[in-house]
Protein backbone atom coordinates (compact mmCIF):
# COMPACT_ATOMS: atom_id res chain seq x y z
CA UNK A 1 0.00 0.00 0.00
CA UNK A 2 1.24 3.56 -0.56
CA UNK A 3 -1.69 6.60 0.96
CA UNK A 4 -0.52 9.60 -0.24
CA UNK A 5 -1.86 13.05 0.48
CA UNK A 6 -2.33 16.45 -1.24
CA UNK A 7 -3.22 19.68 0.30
CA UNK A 8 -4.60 22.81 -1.75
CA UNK A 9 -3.36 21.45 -4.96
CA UNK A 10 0.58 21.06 -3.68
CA UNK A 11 1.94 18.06 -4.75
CA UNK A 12 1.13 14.60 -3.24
CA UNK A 13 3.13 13.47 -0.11
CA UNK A 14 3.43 9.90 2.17
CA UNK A 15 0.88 9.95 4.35
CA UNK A 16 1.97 9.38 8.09
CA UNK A 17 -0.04 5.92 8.44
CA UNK A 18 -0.74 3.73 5.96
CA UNK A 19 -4.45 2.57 5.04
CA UNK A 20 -5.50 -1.02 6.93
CA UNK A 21 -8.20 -3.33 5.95
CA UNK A 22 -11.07 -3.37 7.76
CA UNK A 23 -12.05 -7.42 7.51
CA UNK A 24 -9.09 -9.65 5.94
CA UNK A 25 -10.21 -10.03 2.32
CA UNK A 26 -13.05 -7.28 2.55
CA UNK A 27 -11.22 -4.86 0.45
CA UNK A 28 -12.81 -2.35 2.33
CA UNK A 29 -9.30 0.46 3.82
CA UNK A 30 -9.74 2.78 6.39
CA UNK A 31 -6.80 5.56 6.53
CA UNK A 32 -5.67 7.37 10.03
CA UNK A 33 -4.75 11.05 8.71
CA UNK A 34 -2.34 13.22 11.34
CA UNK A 35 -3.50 16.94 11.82
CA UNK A 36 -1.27 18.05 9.69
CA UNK A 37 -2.61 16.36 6.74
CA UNK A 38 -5.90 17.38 7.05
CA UNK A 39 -4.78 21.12 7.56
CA UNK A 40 -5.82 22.67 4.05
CA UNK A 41 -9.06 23.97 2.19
CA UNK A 42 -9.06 21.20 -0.49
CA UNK A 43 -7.50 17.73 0.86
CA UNK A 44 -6.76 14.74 -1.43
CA UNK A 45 -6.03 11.15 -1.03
CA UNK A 46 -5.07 8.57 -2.93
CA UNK A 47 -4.30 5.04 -1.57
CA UNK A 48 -1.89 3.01 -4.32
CA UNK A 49 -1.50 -0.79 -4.40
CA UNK A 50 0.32 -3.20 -6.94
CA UNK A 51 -2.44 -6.15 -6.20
CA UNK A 52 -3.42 -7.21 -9.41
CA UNK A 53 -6.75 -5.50 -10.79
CA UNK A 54 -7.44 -3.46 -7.91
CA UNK A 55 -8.63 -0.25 -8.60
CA UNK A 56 -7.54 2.97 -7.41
CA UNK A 57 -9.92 5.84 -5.96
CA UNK A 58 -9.20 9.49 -5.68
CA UNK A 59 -10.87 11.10 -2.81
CA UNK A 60 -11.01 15.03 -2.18
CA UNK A 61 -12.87 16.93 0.42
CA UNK A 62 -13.59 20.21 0.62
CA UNK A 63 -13.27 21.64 3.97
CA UNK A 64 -14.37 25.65 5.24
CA UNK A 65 -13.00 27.13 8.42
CA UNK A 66 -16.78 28.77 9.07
CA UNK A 67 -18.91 27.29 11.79
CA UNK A 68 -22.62 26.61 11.84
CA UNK A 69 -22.99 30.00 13.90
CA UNK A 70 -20.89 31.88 11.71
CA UNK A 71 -23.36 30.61 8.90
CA UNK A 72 -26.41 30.90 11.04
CA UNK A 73 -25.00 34.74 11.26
CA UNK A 74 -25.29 35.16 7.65
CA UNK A 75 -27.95 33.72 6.76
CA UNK A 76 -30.21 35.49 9.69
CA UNK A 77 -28.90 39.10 7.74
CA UNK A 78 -30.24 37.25 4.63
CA UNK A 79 -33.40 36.73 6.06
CA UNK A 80 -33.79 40.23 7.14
CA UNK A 81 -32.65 41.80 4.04
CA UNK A 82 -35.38 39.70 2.02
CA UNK A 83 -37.88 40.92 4.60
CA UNK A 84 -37.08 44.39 3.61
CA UNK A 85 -37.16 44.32 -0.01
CA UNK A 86 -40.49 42.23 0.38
CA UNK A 87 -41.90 45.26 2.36
């Protein structure tokens, strides 16, 4: 196995752990990330193997620094601002 990891577009780099199968013959990988590797806006991961027809799946996340208050914030001055125009 080889998990590799990409933040914000940088190039890809060894991941601290390496992905482990959940059931022995399940195919089914869970990866442990480290803080640092899950430290950027856009975060992707790719998990490599040479086994013989496996297939390899990108992942990427998206992630935002705003809480659900800060968004509750906005949208609340949304709310009143559509109230307003609507009279």
């Amino acid at each position: 196995m080889d998990s590799e990891y990409s933040l914000d577009a940088a190039a890809f780099a060894d991941c601290t752990n390496e992905a482990t199968e959940i059931a022995a013959g399940s195919g089914i990988y869970y990866l442990d990330l480290v803080a640092g590797e899950t430290n950027g806006d856009i975060i992707a991961v790719i998990v490599k193997t040479s086994t013989t027809g496996a297939k390899t799946t990108a992942m990427v996340f998206y992630t935002t620094a705003q809480t659900f208050d800060d968004l509750d914030t906005i949208v609340d001055a949304e709310v009143v601002k559509t109230a307003a125009i609507k009279g």
